[in-house]
C-alpha atoms as a PDB file:
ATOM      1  CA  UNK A   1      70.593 -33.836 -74.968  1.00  0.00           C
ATOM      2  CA  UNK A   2      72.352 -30.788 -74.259  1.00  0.00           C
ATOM      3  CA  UNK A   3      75.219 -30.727 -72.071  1.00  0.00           C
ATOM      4  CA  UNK A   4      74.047 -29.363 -69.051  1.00  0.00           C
ATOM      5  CA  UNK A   5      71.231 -31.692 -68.604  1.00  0.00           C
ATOM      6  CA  UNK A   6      71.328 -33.995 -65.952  1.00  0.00           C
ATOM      7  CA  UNK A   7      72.017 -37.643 -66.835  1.00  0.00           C
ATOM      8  CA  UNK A   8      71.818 -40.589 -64.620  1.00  0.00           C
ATOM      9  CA  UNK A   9      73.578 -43.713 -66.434  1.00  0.00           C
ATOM     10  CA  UNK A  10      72.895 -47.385 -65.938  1.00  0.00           C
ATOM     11  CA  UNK A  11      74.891 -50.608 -67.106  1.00  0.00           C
ATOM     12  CA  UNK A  12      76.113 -53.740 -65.681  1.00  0.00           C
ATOM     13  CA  UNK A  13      79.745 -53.840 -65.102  1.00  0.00           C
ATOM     14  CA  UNK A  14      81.461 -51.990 -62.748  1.00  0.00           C
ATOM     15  CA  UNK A  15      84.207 -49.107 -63.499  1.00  0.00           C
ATOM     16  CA  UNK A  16      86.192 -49.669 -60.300  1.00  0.00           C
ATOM     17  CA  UNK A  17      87.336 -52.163 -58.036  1.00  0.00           C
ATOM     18  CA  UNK A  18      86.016 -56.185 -57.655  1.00  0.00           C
ATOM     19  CA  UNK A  19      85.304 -58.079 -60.614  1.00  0.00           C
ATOM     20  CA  UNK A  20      85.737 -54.413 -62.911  1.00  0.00           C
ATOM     21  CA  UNK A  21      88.754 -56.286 -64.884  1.00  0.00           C
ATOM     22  CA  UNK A  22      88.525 -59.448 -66.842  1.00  0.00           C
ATOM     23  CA  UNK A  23      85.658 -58.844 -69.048  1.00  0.00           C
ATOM     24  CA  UNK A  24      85.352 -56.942 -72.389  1.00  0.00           C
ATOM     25  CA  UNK A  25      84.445 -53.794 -70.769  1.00  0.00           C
ATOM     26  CA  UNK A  26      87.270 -53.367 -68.097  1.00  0.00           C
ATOM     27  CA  UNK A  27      90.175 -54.844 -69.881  1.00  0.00           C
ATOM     28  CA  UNK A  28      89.516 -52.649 -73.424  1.00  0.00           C
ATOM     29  CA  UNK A  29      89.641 -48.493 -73.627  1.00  0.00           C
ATOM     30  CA  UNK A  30      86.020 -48.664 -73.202  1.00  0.00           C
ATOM     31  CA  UNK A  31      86.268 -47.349 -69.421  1.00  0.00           C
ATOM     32  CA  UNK A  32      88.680 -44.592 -71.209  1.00  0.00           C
ATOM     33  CA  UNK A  33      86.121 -43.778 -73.891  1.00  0.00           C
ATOM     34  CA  UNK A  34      83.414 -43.599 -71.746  1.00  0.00           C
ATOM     35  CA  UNK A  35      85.226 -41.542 -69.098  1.00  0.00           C
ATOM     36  CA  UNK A  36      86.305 -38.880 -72.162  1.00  0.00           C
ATOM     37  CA  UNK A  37      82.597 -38.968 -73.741  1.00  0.00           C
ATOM     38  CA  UNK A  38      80.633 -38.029 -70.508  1.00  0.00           C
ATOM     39  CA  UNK A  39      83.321 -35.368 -69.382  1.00  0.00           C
ATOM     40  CA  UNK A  40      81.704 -32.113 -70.463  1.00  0.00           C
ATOM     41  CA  UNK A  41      78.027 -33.341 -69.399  1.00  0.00           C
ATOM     42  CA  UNK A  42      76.427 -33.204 -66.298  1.00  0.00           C
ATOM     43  CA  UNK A  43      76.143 -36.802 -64.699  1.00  0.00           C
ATOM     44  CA  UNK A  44      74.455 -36.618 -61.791  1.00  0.00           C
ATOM     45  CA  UNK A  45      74.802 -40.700 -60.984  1.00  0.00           C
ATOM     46  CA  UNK A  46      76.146 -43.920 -62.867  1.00  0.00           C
ATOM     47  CA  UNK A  47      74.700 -47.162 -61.459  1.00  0.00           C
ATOM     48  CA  UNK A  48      76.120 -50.595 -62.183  1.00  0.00           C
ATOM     49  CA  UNK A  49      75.233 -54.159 -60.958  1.00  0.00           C
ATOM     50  CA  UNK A  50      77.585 -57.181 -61.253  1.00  0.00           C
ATOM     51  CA  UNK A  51      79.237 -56.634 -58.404  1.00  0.00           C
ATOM     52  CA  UNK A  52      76.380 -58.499 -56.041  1.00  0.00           C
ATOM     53  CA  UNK A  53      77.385 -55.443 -52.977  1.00  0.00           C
ATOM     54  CA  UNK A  54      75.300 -52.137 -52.367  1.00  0.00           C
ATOM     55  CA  UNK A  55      77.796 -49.346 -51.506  1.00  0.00           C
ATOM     56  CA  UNK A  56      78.905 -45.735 -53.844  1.00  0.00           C
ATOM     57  CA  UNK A  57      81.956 -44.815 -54.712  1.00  0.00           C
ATOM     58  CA  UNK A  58      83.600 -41.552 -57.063  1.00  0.00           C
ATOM     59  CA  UNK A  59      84.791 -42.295 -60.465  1.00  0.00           C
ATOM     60  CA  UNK A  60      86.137 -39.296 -62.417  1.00  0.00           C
ATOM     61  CA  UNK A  61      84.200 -36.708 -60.407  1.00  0.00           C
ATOM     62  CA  UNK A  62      80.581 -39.092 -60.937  1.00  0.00           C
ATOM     63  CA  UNK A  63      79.213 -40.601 -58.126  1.00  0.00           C
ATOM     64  CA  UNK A  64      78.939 -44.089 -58.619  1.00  0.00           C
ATOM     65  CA  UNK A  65      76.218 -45.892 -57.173  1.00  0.00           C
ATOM     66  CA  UNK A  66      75.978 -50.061 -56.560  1.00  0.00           C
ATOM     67  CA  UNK A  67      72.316 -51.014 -56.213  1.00  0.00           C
ATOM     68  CA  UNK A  68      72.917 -54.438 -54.328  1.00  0.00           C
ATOM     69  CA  UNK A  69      72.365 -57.379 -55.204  1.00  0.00           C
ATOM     70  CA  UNK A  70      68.908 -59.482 -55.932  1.00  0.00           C
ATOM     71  CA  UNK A  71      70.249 -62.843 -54.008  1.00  0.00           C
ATOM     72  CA  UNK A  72      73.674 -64.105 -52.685  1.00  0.00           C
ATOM     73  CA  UNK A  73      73.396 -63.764 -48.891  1.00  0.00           C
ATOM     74  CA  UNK A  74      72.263 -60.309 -48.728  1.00  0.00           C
ATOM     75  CA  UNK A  75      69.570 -59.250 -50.525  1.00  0.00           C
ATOM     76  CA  UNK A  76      68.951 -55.600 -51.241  1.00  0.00           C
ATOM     77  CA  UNK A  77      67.946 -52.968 -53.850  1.00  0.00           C
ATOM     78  CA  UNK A  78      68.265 -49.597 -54.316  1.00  0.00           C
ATOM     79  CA  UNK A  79      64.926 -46.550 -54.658  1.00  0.00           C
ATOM     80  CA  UNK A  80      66.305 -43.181 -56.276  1.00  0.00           C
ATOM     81  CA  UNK A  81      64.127 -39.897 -56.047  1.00  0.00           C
ATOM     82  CA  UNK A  82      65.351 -37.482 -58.440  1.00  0.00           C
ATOM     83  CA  UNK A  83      63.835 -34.181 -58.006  1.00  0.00           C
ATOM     84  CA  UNK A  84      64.559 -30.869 -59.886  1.00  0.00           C
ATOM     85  CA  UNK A  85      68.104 -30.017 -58.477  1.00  0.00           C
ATOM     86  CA  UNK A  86      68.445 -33.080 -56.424  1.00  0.00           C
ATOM     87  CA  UNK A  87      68.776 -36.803 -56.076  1.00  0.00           C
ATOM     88  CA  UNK A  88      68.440 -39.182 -52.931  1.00  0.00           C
ATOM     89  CA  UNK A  89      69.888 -43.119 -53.237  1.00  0.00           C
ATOM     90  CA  UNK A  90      68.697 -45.242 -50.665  1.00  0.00           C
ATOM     91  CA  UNK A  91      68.749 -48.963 -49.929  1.00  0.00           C
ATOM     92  CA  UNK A  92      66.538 -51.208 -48.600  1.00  0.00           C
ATOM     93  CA  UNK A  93      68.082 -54.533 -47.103  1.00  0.00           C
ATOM     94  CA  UNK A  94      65.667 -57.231 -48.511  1.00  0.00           C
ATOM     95  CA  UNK A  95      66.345 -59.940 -46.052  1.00  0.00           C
ATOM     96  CA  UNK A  96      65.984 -57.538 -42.686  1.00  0.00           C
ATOM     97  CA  UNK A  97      62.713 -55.467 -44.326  1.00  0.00           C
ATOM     98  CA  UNK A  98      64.661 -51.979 -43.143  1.00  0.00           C
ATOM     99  CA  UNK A  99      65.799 -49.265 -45.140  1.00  0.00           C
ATOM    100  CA  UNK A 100      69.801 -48.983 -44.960  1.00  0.00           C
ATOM    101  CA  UNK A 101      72.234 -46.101 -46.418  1.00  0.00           C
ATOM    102  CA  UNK A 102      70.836 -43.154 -47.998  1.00  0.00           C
ATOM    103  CA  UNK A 103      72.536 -40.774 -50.025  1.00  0.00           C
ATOM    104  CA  UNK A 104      71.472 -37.410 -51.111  1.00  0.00           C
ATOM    105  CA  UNK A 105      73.264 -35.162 -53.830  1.00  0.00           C
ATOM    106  CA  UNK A 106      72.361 -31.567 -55.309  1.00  0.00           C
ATOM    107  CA  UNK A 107      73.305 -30.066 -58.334  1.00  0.00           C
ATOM    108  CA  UNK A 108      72.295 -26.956 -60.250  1.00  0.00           C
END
């Protein structure tokens, strides 16, 4: 795709903080590689799981989204709207039945 299309990215380990280290993703240059091949192109959102939490964070200018985990205490997922020239995250706690944190982005 060309570089200015928007790109939303999914994978399983995290890029920053708990349990991001320790596995064959965080303790190679993949992070490095990756960070380098998406630089010029217009992520609009990266989503990971293994972390079993639901929050966002920035990593290298991306937002960074954690959908939440499936079990473990507190169940939750994630429902993303992407729209031309926008993009709303927002998660639902599965144990409570109410819809939690939303977060809404716009890009060109």
């Amino acid at each position: 795709v060309s570089p200015d299309r928007p790109v939303l990215l999914f994978f399983h380990f995290p890029l920053e903080g708990p349990w991001s280290t320790g596995n064959w993703f965080g303790d190679g240059p993949f992070r490095d590689k990756l960070a380098k091949a998406i630089e010029q192109r217009k992520i609009i959102g990266i989503f990971h799981g293994h972390h079993h939490a639901r929050g966002q964070y920035v990593w290298h200018g991306v937002d960074v989204y954690k959908p939440g985990p499936a079990k473990d205490g507190l169940p939750s997922f994630a429902v993303v709207h992407v729209t031309r020239g926008s993009m709303t995250v927002a998660w639902r706690d599965g144990t409570a039945d109410r819809w939690l944190d939303t977060h809404t982005k716009h890009f060109d």
